[in-house]
C-alpha atoms as a PDB file:
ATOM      1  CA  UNK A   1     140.802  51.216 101.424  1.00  0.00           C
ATOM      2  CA  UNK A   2     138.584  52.929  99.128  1.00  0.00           C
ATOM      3  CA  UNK A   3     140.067  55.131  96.211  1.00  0.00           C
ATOM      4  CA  UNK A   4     140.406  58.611  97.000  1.00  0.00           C
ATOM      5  CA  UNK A   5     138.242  60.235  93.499  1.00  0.00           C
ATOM      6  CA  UNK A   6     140.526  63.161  91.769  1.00  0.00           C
ATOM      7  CA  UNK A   7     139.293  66.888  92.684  1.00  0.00           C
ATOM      8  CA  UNK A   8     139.960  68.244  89.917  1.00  0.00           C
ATOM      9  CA  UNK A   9     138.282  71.773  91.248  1.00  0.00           C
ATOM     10  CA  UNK A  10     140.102  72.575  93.690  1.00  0.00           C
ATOM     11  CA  UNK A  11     142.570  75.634  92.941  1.00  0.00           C
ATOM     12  CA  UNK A  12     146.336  75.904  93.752  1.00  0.00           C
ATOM     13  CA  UNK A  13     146.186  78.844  94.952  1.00  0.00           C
ATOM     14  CA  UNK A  14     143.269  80.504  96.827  1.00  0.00           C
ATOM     15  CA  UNK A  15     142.953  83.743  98.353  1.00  0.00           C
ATOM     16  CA  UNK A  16     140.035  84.582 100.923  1.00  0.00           C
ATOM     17  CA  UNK A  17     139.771  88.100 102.103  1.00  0.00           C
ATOM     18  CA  UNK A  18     143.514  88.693 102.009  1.00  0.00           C
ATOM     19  CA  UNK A  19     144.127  92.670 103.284  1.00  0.00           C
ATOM     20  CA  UNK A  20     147.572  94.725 102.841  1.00  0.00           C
ATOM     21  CA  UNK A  21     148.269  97.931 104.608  1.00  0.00           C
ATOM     22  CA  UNK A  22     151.483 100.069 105.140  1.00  0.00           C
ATOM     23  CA  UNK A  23     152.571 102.174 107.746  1.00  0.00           C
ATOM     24  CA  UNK A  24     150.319 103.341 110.555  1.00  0.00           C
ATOM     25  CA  UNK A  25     147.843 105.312 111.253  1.00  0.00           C
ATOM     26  CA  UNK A  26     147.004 108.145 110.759  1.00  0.00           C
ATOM     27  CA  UNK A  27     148.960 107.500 107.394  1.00  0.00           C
ATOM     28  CA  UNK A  28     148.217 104.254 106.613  1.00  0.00           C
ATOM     29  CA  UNK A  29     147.738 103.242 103.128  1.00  0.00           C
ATOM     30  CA  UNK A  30     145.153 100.650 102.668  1.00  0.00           C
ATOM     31  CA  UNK A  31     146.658  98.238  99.650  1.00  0.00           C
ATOM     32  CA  UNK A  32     144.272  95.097  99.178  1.00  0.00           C
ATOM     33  CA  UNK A  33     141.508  94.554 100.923  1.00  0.00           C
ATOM     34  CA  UNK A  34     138.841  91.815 101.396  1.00  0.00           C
ATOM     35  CA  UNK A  35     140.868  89.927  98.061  1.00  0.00           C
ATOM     36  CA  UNK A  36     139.364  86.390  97.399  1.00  0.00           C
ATOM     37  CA  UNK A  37     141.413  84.847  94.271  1.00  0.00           C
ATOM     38  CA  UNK A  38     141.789  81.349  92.798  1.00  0.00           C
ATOM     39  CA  UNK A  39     144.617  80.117  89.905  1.00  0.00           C
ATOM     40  CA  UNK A  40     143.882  76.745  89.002  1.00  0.00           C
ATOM     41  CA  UNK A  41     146.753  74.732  87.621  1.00  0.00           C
ATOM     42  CA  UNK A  42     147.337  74.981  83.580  1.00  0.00           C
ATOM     43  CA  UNK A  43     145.619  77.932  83.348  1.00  0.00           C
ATOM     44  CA  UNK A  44     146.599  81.639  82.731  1.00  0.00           C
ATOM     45  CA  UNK A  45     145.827  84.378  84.596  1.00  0.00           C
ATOM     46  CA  UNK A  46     146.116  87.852  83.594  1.00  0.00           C
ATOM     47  CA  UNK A  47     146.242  91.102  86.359  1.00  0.00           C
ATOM     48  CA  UNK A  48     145.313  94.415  85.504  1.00  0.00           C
ATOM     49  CA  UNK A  49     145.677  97.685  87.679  1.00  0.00           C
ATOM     50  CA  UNK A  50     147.250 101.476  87.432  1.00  0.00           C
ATOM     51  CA  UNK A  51     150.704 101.408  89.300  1.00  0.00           C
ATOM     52  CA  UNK A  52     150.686 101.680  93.173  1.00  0.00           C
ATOM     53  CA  UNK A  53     147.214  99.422  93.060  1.00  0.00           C
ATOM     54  CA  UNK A  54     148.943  96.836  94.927  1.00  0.00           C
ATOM     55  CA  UNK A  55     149.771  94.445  92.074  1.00  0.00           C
ATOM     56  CA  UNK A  56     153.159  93.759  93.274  1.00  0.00           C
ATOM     57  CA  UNK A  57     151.672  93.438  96.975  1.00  0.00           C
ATOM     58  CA  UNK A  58     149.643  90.454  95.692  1.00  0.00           C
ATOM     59  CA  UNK A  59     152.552  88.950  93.983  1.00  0.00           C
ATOM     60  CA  UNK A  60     154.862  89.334  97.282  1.00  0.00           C
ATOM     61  CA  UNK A  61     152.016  88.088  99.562  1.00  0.00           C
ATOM     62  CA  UNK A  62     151.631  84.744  97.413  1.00  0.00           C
ATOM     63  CA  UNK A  63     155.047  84.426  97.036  1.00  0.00           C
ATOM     64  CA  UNK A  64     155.486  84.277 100.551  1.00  0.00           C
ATOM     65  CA  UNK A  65     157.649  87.031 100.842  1.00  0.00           C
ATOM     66  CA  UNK A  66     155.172  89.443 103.196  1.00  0.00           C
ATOM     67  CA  UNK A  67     152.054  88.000 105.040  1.00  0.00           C
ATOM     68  CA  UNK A  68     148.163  89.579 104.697  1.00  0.00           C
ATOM     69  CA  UNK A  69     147.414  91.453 108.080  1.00  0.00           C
ATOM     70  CA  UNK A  70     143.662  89.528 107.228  1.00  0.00           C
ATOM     71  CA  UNK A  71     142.790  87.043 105.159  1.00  0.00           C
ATOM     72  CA  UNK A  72     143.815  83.339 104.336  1.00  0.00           C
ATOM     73  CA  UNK A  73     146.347  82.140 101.308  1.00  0.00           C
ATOM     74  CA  UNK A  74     146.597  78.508 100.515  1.00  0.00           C
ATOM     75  CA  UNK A  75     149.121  77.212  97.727  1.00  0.00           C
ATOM     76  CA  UNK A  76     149.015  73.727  97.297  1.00  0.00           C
ATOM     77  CA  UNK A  77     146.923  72.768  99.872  1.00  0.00           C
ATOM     78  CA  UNK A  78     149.046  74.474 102.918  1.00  0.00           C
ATOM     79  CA  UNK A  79     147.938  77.742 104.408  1.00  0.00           C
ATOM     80  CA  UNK A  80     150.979  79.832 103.647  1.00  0.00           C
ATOM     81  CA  UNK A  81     150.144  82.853 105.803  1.00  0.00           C
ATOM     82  CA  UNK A  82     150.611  80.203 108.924  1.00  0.00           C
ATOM     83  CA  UNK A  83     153.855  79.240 107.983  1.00  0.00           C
ATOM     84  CA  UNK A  84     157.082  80.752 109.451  1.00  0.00           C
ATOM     85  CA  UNK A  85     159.368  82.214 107.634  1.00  0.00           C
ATOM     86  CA  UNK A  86     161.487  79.036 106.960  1.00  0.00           C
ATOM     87  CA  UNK A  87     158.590  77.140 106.063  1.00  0.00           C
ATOM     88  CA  UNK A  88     157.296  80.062 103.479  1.00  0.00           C
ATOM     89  CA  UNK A  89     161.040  80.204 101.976  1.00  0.00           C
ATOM     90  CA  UNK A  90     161.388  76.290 101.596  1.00  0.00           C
ATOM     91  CA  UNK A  91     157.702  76.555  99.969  1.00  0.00           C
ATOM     92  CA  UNK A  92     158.717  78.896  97.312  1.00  0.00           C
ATOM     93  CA  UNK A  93     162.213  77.216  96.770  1.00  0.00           C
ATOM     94  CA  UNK A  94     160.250  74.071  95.781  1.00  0.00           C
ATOM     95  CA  UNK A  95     157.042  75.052  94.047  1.00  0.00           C
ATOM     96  CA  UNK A  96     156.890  78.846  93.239  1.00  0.00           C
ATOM     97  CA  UNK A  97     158.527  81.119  90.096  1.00  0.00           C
ATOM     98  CA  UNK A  98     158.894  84.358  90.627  1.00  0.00           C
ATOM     99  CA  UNK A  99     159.738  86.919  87.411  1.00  0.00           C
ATOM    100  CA  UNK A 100     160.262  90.119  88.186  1.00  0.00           C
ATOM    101  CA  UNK A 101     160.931  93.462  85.713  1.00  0.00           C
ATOM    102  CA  UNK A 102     164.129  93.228  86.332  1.00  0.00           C
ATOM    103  CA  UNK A 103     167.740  92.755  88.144  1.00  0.00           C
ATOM    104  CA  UNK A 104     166.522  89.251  88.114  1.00  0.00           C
ATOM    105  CA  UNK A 105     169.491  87.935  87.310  1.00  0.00           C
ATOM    106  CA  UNK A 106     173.112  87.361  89.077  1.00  0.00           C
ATOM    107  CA  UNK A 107     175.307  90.041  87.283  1.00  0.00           C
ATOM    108  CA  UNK A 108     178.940  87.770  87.476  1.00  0.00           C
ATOM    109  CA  UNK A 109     177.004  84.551  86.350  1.00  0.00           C
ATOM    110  CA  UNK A 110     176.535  83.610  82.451  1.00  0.00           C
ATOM    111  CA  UNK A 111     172.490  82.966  81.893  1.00  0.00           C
ATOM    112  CA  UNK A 112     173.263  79.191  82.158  1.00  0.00           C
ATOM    113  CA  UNK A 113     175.018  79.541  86.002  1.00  0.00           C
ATOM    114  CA  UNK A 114     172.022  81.377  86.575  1.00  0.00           C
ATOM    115  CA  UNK A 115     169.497  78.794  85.749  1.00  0.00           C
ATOM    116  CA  UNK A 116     171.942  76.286  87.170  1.00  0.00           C
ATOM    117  CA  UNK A 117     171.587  78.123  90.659  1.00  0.00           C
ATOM    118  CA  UNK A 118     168.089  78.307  90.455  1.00  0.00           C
ATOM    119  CA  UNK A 119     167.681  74.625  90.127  1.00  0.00           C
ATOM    120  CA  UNK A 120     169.568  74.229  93.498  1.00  0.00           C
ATOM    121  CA  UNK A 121     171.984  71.396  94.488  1.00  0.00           C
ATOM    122  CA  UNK A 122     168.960  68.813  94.251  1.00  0.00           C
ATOM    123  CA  UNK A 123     169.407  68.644  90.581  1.00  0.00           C
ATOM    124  CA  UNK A 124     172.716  67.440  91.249  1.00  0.00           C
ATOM    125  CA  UNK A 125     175.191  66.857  87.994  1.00  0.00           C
ATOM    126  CA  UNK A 126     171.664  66.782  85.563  1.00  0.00           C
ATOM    127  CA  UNK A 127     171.485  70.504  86.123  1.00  0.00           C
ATOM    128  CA  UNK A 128     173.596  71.711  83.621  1.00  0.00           C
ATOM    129  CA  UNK A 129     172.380  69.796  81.099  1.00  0.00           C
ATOM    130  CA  UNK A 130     168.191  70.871  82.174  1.00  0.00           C
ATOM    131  CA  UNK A 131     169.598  74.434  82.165  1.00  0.00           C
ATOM    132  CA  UNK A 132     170.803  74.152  78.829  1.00  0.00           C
ATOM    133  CA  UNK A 133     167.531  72.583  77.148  1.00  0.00           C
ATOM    134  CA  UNK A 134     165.470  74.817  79.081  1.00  0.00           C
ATOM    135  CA  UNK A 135     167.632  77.986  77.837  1.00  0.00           C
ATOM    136  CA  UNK A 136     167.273  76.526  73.829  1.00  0.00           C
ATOM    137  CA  UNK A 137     163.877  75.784  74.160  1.00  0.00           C
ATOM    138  CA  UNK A 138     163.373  79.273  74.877  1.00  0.00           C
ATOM    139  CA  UNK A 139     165.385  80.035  72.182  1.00  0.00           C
ATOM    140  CA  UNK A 140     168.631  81.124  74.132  1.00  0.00           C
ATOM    141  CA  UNK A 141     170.934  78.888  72.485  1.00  0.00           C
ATOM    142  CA  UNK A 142     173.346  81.167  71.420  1.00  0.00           C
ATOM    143  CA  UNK A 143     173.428  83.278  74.347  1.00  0.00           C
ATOM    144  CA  UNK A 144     174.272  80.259  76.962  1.00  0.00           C
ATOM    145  CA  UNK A 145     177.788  81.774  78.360  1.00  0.00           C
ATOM    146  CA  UNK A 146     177.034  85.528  77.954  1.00  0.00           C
ATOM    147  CA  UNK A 147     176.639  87.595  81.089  1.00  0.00           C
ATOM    148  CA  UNK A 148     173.688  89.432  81.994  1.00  0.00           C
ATOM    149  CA  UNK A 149     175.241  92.652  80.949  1.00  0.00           C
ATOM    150  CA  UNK A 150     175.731  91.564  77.262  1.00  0.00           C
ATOM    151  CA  UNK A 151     172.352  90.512  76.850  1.00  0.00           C
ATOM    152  CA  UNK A 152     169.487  92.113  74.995  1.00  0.00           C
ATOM    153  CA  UNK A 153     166.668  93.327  77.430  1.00  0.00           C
ATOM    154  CA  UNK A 154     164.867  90.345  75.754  1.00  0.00           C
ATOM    155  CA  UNK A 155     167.460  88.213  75.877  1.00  0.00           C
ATOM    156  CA  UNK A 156     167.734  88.780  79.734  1.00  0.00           C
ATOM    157  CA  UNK A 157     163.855  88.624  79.982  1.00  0.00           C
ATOM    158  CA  UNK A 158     164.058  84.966  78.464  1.00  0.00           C
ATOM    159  CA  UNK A 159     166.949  84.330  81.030  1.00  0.00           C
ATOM    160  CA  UNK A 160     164.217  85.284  83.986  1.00  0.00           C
ATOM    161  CA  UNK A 161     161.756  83.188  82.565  1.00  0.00           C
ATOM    162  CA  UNK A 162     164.290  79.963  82.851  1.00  0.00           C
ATOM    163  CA  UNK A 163     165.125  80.954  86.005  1.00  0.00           C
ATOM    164  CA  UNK A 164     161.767  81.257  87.289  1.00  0.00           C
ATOM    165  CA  UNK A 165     160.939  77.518  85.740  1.00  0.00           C
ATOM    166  CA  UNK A 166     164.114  76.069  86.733  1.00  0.00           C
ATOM    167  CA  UNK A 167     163.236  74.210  89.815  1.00  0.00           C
ATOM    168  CA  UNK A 168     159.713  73.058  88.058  1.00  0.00           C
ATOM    169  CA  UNK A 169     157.765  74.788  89.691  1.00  0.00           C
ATOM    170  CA  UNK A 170     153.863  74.428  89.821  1.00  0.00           C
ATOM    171  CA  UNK A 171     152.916  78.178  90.168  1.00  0.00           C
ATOM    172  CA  UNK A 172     154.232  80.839  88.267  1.00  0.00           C
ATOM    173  CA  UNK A 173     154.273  85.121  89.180  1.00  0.00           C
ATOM    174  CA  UNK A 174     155.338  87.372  86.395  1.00  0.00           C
ATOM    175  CA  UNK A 175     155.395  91.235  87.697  1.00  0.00           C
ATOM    176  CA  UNK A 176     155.444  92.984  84.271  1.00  0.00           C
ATOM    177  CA  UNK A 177     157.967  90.618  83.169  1.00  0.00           C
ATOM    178  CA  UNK A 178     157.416  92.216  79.461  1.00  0.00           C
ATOM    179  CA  UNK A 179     156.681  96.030  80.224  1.00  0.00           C
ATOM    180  CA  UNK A 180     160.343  97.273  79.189  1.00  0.00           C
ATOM    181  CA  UNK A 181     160.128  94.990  76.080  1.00  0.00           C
ATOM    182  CA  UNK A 182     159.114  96.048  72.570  1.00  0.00           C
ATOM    183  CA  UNK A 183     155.980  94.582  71.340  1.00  0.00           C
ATOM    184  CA  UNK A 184     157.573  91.881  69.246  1.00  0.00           C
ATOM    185  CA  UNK A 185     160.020  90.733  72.369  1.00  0.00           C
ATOM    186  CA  UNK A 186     156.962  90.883  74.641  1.00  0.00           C
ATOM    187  CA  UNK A 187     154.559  88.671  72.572  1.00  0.00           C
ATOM    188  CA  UNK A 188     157.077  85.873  72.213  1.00  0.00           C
ATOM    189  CA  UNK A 189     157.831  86.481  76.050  1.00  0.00           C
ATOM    190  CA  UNK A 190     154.347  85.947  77.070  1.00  0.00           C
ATOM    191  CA  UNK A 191     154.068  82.818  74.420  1.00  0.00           C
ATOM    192  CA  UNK A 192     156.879  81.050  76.293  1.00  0.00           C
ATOM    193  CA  UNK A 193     155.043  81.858  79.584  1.00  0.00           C
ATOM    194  CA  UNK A 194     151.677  80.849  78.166  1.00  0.00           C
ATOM    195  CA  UNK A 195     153.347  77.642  76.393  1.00  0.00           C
ATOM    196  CA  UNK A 196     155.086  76.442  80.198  1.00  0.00           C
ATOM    197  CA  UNK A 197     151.455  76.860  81.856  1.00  0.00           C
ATOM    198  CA  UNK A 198     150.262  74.414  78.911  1.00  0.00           C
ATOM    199  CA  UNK A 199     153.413  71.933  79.095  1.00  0.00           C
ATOM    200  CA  UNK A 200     154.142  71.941  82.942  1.00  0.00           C
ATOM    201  CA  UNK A 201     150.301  72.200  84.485  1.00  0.00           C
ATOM    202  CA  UNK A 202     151.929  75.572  85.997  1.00  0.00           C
ATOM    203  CA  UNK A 203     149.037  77.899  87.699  1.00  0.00           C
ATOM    204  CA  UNK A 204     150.182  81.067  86.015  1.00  0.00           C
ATOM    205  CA  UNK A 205     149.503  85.103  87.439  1.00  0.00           C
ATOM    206  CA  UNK A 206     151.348  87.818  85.386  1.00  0.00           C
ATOM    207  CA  UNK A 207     150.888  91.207  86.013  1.00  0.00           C
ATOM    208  CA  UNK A 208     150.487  93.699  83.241  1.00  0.00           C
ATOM    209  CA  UNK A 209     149.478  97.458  82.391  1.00  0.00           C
ATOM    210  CA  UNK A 210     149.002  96.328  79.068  1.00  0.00           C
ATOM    211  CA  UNK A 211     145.160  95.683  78.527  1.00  0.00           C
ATOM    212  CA  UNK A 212     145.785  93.884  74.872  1.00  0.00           C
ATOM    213  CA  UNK A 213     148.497  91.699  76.497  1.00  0.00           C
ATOM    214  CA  UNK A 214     145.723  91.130  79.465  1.00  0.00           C
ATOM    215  CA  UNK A 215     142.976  90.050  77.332  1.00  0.00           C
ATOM    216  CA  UNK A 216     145.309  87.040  76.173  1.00  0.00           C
ATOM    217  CA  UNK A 217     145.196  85.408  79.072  1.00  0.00           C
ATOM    218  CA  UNK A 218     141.997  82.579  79.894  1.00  0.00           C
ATOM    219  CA  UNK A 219     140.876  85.047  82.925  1.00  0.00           C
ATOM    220  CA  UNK A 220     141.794  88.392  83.004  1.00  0.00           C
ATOM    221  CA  UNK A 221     141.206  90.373  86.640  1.00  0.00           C
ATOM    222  CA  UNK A 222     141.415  94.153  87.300  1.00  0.00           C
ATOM    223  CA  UNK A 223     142.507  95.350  90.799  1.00  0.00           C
ATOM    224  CA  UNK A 224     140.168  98.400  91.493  1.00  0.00           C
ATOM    225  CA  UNK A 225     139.752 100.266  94.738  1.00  0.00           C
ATOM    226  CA  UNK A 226     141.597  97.157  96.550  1.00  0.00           C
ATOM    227  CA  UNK A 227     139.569  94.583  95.368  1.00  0.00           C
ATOM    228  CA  UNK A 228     140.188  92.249  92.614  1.00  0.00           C
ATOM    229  CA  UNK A 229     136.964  91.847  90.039  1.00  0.00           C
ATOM    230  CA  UNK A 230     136.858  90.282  86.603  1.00  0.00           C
ATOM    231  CA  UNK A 231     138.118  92.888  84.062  1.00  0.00           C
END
């Protein structure tokens, strides 16, 4: 047959006038609306917006954890607002990382069980061994069998991060993953993020108030009046 030619273009995630609401009218609040996004794969995406602009809505919707009332989301060439809810779950299982601020992490597990649960039972007996190089690498080595609670907020932050890159995923959400950090902690976060986009081809959206963290990122985007524009 003749050789399919790379597309190189084409995003892995891409949003066409995706719209949010909540609650009904007369009270309806009007999140996102009319939102067309791309992420492309190895490259960084930044997310600015004041709180309650529906930054976390955008996260949730591409994570496949709510669907748009309009609009189309594909991730990896499927068209995730058509999938059930199985389909959705099994989707983000294999190719999505979700970071959150926080409560990220199991409270009774040490950070390695909780990067060994995130990799599921596919990794089979390799996991604790990937859990362990992923937690060094990001500079956890010391901290392998200590429980969430006796963790530094960056320490626990770093934990997330492994978690959210434990089952290799190819698209990566950060929801102000560094926001309760000092600067120092939050830099070296967002390195580690910027570093696994680089490494592991991940398509990578964080969300951030911060505007000097936001300009670090190779396209920064603003959500104003529920729209996303360049920022």
């Amino acid at each position: 047959g003749e050789r399919v030619k790379p597309w190189p273009v084409q995003p892995f995630v891409r949003l066409e006038g995706v719209s949010k609401s909540y609650g009904t009218e007369p009270n309806r609040l009007h999140v996102l609306d009319g939102v067309d996004l791309d992420l492309r794969r190895g490259e960084t995406t930044s997310l600015i917006g004041r709180s309650g602009s529906g930054k976390s809505t955008l996260i949730s919707l591409m994570a496949g954890l709510m669907r748009p009332d309009a609009g189309r989301i594909h991730i990896g060439g499927q068209q995730t607002d058509e999938l059930d809810e199985a389909g959705r779950a099994r989707l983000r299982a294999e190719r999505i990382g979700v970071v959150l601020q926080s409560d990220n992490l199991i409270p009774f597990l040490t950070a390695v069980e909780n990067v060994e649960l995130a990799m599921g039972f596919a990794a089979g007996r390799r996991s604790d061994d990937r859990a362990r190089e992923l937690l060094v690498e990001l500079g956890l080595a010391d901290r392998l069998h200590h429980l969430p609670r006796h963790l530094s907020g960056g320490e626990a932050q770093r934990v997330a991060v492994a978690v959210a890159l434990a089952n290799e995923p190819d698209l990566l959400l950060a929801d102000e993953v560094v926001g309760q950090l000092d600067s120092a902690t939050a830099a070296h976060v967002t390195e580690l993020v910027f570093a696994a986009s680089r490494e592991r081809d991940l398509a990578v959206l964080y969300v951030t108030h911060d505007e000097q963290l936001a300009r670090k990122a190779q396209h920064a985007l603003r959500l104003a009046d529920r729209r996303v524009v360049a920022a």
